[in-house]
N, C-alpha and C. Protein backbone atom coordinates (compact mmCIF):
# COMPACT_ATOMS: atom_id res chain seq x y z
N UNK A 1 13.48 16.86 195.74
CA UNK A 1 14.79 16.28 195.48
C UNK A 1 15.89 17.27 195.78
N UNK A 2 15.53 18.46 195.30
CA UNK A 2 16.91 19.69 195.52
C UNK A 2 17.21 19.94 196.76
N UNK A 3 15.73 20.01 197.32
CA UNK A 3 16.02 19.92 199.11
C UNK A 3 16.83 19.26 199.68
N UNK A 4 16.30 18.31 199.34
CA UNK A 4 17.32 16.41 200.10
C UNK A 4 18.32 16.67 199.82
N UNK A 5 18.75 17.15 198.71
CA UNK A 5 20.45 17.14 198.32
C UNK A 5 20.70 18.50 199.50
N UNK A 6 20.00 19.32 199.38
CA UNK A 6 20.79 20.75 199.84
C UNK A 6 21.31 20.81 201.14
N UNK A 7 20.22 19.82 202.03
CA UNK A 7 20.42 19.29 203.38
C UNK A 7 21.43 18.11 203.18
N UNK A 8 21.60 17.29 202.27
CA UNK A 8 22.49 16.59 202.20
C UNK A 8 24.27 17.33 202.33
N UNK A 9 23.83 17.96 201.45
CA UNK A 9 25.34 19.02 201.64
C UNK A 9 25.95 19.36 202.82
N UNK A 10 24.68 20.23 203.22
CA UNK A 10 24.55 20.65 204.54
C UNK A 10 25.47 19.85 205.50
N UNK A 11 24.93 18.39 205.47
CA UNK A 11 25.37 17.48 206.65
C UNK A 11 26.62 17.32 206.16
N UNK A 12 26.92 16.99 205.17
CA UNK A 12 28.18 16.98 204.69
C UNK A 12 29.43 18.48 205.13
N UNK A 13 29.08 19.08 204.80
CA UNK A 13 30.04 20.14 205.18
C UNK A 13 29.86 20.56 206.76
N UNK A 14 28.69 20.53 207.42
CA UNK A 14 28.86 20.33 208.84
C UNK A 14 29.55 19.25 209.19
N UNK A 15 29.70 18.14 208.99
CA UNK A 15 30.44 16.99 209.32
C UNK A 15 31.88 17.63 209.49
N UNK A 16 32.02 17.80 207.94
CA UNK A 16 33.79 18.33 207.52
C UNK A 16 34.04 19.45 208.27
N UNK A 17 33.18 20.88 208.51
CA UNK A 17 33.72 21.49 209.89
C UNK A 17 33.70 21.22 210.90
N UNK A 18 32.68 20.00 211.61
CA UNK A 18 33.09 19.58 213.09
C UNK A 18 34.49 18.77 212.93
N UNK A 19 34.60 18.07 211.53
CA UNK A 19 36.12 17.27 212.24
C UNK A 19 37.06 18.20 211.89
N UNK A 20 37.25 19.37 211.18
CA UNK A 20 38.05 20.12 211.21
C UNK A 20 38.84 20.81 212.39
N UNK A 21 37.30 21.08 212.84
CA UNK A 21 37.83 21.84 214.33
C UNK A 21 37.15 21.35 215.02
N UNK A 22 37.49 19.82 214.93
CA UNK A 22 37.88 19.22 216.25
C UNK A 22 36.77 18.74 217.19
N UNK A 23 35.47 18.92 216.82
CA UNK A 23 34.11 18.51 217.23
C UNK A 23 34.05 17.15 216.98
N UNK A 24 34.77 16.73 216.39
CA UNK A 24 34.88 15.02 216.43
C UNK A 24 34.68 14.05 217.92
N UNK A 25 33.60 13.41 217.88
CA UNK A 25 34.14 12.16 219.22
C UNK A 25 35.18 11.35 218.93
N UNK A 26 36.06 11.58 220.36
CA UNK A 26 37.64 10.92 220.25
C UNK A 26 36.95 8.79 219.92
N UNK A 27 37.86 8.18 219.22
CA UNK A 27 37.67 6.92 219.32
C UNK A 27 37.98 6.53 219.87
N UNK A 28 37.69 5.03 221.19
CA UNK A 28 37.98 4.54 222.21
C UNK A 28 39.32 5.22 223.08
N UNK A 29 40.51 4.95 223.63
CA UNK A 29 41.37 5.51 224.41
C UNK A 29 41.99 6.76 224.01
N UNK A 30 41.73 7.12 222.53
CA UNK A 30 42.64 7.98 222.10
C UNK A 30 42.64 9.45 222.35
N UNK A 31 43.65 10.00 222.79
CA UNK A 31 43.62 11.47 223.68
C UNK A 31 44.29 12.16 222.59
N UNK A 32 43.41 13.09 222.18
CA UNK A 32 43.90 14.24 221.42
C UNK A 32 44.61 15.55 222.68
N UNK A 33 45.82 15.64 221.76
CA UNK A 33 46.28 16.94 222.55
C UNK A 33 46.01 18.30 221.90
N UNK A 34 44.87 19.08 222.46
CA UNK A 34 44.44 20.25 221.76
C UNK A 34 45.35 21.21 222.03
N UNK A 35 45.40 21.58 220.80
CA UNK A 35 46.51 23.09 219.79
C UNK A 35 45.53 23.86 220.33
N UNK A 36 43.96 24.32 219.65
CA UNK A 36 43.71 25.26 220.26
C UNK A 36 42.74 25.61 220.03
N UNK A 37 41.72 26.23 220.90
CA UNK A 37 40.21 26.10 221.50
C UNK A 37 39.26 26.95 221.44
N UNK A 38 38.71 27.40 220.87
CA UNK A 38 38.12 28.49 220.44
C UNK A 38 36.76 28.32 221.15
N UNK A 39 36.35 28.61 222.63
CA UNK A 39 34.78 28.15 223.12
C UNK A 39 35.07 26.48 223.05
N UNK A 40 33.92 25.87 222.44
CA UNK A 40 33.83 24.51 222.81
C UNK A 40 34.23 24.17 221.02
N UNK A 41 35.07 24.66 220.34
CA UNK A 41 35.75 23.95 218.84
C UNK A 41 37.09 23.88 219.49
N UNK A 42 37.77 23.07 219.19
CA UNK A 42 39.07 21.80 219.42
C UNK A 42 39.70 21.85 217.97
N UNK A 43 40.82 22.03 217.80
CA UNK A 43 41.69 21.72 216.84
C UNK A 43 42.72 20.77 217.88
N UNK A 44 43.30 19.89 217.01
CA UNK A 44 44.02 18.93 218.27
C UNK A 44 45.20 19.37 217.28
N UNK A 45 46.66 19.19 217.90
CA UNK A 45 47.96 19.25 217.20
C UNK A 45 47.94 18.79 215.76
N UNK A 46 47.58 17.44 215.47
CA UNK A 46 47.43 16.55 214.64
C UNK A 46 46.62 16.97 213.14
N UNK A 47 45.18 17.40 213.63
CA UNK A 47 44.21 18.50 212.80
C UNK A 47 45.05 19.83 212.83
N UNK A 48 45.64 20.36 213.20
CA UNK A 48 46.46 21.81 213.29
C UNK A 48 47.91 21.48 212.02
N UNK A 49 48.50 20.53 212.35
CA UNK A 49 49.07 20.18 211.31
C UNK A 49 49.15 20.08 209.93
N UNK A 50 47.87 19.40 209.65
CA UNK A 50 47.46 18.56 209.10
C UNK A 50 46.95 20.14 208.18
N UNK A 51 46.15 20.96 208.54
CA UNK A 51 45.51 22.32 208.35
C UNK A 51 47.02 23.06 207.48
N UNK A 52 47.89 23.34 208.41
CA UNK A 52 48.70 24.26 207.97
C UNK A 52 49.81 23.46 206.31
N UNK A 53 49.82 22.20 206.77
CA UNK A 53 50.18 21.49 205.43
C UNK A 53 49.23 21.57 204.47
N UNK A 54 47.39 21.61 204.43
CA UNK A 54 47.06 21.98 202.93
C UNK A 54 47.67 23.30 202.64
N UNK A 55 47.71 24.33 203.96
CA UNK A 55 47.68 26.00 203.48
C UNK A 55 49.08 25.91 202.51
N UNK A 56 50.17 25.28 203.49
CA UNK A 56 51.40 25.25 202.93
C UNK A 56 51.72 24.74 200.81
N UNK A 57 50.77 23.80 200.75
CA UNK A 57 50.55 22.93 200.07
C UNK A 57 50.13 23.53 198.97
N UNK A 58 49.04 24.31 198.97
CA UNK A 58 47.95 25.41 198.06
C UNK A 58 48.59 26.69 198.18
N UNK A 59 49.78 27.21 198.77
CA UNK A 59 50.63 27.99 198.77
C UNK A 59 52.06 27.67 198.79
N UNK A 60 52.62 27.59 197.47
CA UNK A 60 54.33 26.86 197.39
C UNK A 60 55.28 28.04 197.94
N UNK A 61 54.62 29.38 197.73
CA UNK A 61 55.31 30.28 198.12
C UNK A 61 55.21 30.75 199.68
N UNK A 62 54.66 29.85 200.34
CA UNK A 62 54.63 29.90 201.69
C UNK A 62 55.60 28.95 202.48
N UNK A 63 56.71 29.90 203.55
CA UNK A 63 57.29 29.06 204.12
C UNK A 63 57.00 29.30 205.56
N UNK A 64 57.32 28.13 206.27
CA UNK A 64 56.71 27.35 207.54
C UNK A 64 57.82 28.13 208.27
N UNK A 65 57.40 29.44 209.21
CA UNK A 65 58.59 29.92 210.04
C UNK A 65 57.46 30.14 211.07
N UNK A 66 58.51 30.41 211.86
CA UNK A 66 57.31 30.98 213.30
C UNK A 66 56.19 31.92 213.36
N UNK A 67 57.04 32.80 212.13
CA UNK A 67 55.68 34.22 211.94
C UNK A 67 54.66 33.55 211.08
N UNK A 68 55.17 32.73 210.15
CA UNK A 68 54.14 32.11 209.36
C UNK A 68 52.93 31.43 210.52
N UNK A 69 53.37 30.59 211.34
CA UNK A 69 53.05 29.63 212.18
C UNK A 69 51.85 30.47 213.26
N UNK A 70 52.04 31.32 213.74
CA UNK A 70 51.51 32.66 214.46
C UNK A 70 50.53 33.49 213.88
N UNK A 71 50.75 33.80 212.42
CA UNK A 71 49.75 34.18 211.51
C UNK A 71 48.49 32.73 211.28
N UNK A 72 49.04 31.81 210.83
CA UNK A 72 48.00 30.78 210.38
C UNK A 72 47.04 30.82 212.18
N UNK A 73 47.96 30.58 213.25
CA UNK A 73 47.13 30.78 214.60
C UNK A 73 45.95 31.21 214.21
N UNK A 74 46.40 32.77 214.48
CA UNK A 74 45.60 33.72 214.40
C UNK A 74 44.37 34.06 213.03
N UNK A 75 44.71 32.97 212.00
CA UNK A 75 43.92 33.10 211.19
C UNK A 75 42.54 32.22 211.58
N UNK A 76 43.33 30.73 212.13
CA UNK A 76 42.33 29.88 212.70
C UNK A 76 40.94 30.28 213.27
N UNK A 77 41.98 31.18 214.50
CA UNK A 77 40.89 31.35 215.60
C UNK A 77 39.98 32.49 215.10
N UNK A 78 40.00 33.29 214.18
CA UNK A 78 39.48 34.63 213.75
C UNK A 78 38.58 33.62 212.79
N UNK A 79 39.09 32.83 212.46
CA UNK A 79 37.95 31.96 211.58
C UNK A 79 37.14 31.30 212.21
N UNK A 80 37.53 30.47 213.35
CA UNK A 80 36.61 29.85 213.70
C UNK A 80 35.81 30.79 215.02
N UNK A 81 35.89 31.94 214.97
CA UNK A 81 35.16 33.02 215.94
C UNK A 81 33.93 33.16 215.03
N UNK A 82 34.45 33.72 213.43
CA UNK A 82 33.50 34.26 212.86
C UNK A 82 32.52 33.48 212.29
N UNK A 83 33.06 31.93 212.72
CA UNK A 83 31.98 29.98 211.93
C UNK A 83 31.25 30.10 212.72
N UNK A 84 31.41 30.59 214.35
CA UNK A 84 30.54 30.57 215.44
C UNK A 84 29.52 31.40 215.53
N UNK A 85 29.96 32.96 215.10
CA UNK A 85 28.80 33.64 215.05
C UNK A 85 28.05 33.81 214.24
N UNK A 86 28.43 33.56 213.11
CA UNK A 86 27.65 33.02 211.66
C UNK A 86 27.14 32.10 212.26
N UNK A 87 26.87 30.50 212.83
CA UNK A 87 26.13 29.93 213.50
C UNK A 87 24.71 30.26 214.34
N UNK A 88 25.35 30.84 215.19
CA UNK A 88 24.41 31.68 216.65
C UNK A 88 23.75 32.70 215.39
N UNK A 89 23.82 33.35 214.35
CA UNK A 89 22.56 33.89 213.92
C UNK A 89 22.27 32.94 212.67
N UNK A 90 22.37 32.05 212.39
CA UNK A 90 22.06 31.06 212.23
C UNK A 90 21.63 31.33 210.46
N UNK A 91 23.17 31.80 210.13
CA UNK A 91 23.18 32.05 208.55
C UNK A 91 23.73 30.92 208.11
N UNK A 92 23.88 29.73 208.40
CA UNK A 92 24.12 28.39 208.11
C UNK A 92 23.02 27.93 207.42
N UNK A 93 21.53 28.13 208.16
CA UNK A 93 20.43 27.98 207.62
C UNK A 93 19.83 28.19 206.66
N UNK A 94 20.35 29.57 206.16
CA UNK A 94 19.28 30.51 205.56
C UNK A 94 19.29 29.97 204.03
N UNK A 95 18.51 30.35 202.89
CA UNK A 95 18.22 29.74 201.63
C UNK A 95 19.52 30.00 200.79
N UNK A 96 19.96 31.16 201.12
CA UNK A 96 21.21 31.94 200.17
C UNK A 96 22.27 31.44 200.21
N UNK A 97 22.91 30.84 201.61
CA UNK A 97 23.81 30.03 201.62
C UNK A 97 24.09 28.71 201.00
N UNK A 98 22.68 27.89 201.61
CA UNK A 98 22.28 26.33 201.12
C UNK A 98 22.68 26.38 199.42
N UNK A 99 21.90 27.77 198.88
CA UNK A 99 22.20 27.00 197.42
C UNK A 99 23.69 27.55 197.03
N UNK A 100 24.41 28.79 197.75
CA UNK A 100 25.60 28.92 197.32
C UNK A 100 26.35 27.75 197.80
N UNK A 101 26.58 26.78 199.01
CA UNK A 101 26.85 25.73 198.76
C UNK A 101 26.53 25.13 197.75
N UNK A 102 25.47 24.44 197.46
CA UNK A 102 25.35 23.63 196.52
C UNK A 102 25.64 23.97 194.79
N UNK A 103 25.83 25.63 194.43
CA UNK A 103 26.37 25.54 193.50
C UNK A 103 27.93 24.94 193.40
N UNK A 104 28.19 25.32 194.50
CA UNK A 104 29.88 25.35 195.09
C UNK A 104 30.10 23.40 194.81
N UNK A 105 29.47 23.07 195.63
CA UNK A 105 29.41 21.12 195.85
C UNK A 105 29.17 20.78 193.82
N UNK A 106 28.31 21.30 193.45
CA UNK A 106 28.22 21.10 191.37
C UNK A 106 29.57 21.33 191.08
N UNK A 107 29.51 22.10 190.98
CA UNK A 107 31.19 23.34 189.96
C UNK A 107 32.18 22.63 190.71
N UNK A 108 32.45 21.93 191.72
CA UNK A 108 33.53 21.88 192.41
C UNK A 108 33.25 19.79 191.52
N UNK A 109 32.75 19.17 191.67
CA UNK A 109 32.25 17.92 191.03
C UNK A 109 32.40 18.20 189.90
N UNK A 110 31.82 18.88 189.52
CA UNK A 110 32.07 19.14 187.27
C UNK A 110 33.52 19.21 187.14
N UNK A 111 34.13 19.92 187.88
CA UNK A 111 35.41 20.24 187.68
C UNK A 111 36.07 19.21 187.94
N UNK A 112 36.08 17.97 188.97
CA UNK A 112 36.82 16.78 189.00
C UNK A 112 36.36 15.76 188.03
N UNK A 113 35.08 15.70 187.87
CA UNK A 113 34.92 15.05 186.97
C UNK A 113 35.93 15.66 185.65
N UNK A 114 35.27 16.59 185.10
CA UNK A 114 36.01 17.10 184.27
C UNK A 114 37.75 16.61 183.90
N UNK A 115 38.46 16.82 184.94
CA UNK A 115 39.68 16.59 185.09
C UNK A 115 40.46 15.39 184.94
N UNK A 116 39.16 14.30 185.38
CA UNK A 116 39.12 12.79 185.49
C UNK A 116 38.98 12.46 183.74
N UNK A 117 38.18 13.08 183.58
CA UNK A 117 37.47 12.66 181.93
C UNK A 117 39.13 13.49 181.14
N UNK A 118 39.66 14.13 181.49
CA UNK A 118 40.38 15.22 180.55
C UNK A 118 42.09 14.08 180.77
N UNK A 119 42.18 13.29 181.77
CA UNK A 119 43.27 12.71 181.91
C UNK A 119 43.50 11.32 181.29
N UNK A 120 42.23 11.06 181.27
CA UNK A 120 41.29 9.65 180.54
C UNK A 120 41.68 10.12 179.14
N UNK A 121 40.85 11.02 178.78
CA UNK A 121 41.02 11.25 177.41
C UNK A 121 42.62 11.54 176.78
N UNK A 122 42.98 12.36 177.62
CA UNK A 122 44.81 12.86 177.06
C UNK A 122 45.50 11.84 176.66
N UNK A 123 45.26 10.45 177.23
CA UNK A 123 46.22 9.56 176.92
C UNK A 123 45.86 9.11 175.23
N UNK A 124 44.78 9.34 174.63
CA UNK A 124 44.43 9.20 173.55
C UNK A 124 44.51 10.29 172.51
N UNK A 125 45.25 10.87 172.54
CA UNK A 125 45.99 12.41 172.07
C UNK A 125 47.12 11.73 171.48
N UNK A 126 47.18 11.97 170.21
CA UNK A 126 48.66 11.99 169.94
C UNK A 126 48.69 12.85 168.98
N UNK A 127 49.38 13.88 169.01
CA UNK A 127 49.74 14.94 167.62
C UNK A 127 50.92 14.58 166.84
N UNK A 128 50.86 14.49 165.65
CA UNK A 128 52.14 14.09 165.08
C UNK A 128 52.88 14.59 164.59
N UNK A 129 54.03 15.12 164.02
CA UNK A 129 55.04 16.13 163.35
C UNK A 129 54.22 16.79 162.65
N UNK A 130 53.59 15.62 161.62
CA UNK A 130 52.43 16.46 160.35
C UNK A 130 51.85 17.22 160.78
N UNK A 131 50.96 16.81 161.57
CA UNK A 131 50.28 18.49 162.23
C UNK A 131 50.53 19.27 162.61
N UNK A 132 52.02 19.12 163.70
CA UNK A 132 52.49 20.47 164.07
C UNK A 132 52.84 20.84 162.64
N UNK A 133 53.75 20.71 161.78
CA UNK A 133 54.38 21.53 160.58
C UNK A 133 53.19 21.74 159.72
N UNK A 134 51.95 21.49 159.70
CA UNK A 134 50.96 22.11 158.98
C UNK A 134 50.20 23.24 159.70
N UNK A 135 50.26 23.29 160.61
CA UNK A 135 49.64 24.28 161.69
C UNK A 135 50.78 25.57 161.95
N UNK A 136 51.55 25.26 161.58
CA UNK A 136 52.82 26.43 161.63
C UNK A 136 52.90 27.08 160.24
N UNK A 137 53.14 25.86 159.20
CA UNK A 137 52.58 26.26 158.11
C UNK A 137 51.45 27.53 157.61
N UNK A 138 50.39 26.80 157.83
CA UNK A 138 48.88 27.61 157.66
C UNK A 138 49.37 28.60 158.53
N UNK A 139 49.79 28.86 159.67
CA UNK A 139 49.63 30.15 160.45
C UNK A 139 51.40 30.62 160.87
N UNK A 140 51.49 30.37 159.48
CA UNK A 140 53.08 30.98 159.59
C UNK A 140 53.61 32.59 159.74
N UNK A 141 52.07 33.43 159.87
CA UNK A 141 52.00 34.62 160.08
C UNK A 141 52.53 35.49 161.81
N UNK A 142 51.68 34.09 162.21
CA UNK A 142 51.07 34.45 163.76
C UNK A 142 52.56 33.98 164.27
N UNK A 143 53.39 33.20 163.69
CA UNK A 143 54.73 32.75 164.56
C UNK A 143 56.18 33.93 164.10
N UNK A 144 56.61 34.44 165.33
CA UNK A 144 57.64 34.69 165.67
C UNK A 144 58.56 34.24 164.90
N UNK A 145 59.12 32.58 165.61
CA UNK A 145 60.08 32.09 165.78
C UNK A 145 59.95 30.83 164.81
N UNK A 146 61.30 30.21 164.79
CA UNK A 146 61.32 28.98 163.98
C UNK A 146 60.33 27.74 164.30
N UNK A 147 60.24 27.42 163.35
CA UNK A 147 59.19 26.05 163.69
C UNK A 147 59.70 24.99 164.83
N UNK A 148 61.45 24.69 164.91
CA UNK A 148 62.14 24.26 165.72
C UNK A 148 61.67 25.30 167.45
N UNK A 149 61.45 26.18 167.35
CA UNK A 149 61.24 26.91 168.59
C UNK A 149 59.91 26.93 168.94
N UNK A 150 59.16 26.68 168.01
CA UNK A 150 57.42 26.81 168.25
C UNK A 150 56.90 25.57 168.10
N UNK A 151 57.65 24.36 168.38
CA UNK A 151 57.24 22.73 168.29
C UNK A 151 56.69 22.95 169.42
N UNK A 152 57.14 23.30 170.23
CA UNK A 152 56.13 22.42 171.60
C UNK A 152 55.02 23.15 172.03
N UNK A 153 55.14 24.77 171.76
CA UNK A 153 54.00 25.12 171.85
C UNK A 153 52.74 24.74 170.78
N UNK A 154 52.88 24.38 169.72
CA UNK A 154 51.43 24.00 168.94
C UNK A 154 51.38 22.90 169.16
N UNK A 155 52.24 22.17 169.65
CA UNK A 155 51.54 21.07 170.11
C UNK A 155 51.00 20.76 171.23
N UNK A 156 51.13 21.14 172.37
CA UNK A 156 50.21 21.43 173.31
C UNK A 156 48.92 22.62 172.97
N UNK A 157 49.06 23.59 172.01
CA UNK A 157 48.07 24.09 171.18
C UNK A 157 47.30 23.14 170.84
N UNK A 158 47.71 22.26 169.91
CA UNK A 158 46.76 21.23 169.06
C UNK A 158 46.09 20.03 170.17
N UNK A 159 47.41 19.56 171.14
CA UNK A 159 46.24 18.43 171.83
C UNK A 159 45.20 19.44 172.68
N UNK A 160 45.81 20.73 173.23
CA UNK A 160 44.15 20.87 174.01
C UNK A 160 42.91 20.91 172.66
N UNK A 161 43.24 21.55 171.88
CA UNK A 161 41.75 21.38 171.18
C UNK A 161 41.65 19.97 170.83
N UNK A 162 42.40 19.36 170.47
CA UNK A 162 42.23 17.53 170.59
C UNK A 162 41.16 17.56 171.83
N UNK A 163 41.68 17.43 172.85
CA UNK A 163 41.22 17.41 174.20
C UNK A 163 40.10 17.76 174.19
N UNK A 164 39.45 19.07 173.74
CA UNK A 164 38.27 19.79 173.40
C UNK A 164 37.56 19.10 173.21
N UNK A 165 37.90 18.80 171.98
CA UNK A 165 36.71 17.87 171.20
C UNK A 165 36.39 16.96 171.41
N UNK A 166 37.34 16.00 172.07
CA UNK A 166 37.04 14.89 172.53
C UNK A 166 36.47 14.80 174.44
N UNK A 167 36.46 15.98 174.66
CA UNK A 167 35.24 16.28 176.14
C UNK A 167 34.21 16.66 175.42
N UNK A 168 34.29 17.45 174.48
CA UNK A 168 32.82 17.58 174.09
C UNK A 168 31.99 16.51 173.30
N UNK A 169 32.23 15.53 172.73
CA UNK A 169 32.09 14.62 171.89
C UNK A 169 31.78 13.80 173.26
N UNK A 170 32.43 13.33 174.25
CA UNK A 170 31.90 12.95 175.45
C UNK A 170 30.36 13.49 175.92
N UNK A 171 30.54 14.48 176.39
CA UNK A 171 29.48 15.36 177.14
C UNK A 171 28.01 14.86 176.13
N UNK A 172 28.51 15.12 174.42
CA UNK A 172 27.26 15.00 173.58
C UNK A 172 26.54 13.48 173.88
N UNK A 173 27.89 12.47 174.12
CA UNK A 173 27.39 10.91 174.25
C UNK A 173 26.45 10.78 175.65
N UNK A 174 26.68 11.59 176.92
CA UNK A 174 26.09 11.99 177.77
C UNK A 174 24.53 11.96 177.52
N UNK A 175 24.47 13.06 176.76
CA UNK A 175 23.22 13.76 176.56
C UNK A 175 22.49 12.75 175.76
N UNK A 176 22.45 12.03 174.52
CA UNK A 176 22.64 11.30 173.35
C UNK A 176 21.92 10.21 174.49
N UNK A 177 22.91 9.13 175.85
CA UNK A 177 21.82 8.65 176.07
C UNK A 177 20.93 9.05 177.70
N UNK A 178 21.00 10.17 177.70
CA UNK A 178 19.89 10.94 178.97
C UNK A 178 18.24 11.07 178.38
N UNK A 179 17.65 11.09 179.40
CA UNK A 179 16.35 11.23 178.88
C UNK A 179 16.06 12.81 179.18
N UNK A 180 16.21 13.79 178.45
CA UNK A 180 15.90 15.20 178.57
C UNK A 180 14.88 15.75 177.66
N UNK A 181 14.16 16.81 178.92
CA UNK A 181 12.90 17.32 178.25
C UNK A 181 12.86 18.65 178.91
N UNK A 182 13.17 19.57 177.53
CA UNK A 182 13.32 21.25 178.15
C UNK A 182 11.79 21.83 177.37
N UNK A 183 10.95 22.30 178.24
CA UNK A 183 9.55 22.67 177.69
C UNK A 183 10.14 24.08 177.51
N UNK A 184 10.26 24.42 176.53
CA UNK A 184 10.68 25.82 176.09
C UNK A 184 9.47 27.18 176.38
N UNK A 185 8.05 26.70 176.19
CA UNK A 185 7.06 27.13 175.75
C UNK A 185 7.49 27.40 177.72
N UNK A 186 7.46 27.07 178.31
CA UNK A 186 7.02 27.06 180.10
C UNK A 186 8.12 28.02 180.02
N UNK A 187 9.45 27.78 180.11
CA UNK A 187 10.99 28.68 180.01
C UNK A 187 10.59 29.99 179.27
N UNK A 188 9.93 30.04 178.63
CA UNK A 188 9.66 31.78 177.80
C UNK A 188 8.54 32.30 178.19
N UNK A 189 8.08 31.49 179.10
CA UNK A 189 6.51 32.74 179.54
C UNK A 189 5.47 32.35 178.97
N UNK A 190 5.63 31.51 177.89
CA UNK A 190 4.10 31.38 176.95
C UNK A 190 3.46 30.43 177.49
């Protein structure tokens, strides 16, 4: 089963770097105008765009000038030099990668899930005055400032552990109805 998935990945993220750079078959008439060519990988204007708007995107402090524009180039092609020769010795293959993908493909899934379940749940958060002024109260040590100045922080204090508990109280309902069987005796050697 771990296999199937690992090769599953595999195809998956080979897919997502051939259409990245541009290894895509064009669909019926449509002519890509290639940005730029690294051997036989194709970035077309469109994919080049499209590229420098996530970078831009995942970097707010990045602005779109010519040197910027010239650097991302040059980052491309140094990247997709070094996808190629990583290829040709054919560390795409090897066991170390496959599963560092596939931890990568988990953790990267837990985490949306996660995020999905955490946005789901938030809307069912409500902290109310009472709690903030009892929580300022009880830990009237740890505050600085007036309770008027430290409202909004305990309360975003209080809903994440709201939040907490109610992902973990999830996760337990998870488990609660999974069918799991950890042979401990096999896990310790005995």
């Amino acid at each position: 089963m771990r296999h199937h998935r690992g090769a599953w990945i595999l195809a998956v993220i080979t897919t997502l770097s051939f259409y990245l750079s541009g290894c895509g078959s064009n669909t019926g008439s449509e002519k890509k105008e290639i940005a730029i060519q690294v051997n036989n990988s194709k970035i077309s204007l469109a994919e080049f765009n499209d590229l420098i708007k996530f970078d831009a995107y995942a970097d707010p402090e990045m602005e779109l000038t010519a040197d910027t524009r010239d650097l991302f180039i040059k980052y491309l092609v140094r990247k997709e030099l070094l996808i190629q020769e990583a290829a040709r010795l054919k560390l795409d293959s090897k066991k170390e990668f496959i599963q560092t993908i596939e931890r990568y493909w988990e953790a990267t899934l837990i985490r949306n899930l996660l995020d999905l379940k955490s946005a789901q749940l938030k809307k069912e958060v409500l902290i109310t005055d009472e709690e903030i002024d009892a929580c300022y109260s009880k830990n009237r040590e740890r505050f600085v400032q007036t309770l008027e100045a430290e409202k909004e922080g305990i309360k975003c204090l209080l809903e994440s552990k709201e939040l907490e508990k109610k992902l973990e109280k999830w996760i337990k309902s998870l488990r609660d109805c999974a069918d799991v069987n950890v042979n401990k005796a096999l896990l310790s050697g005995k």
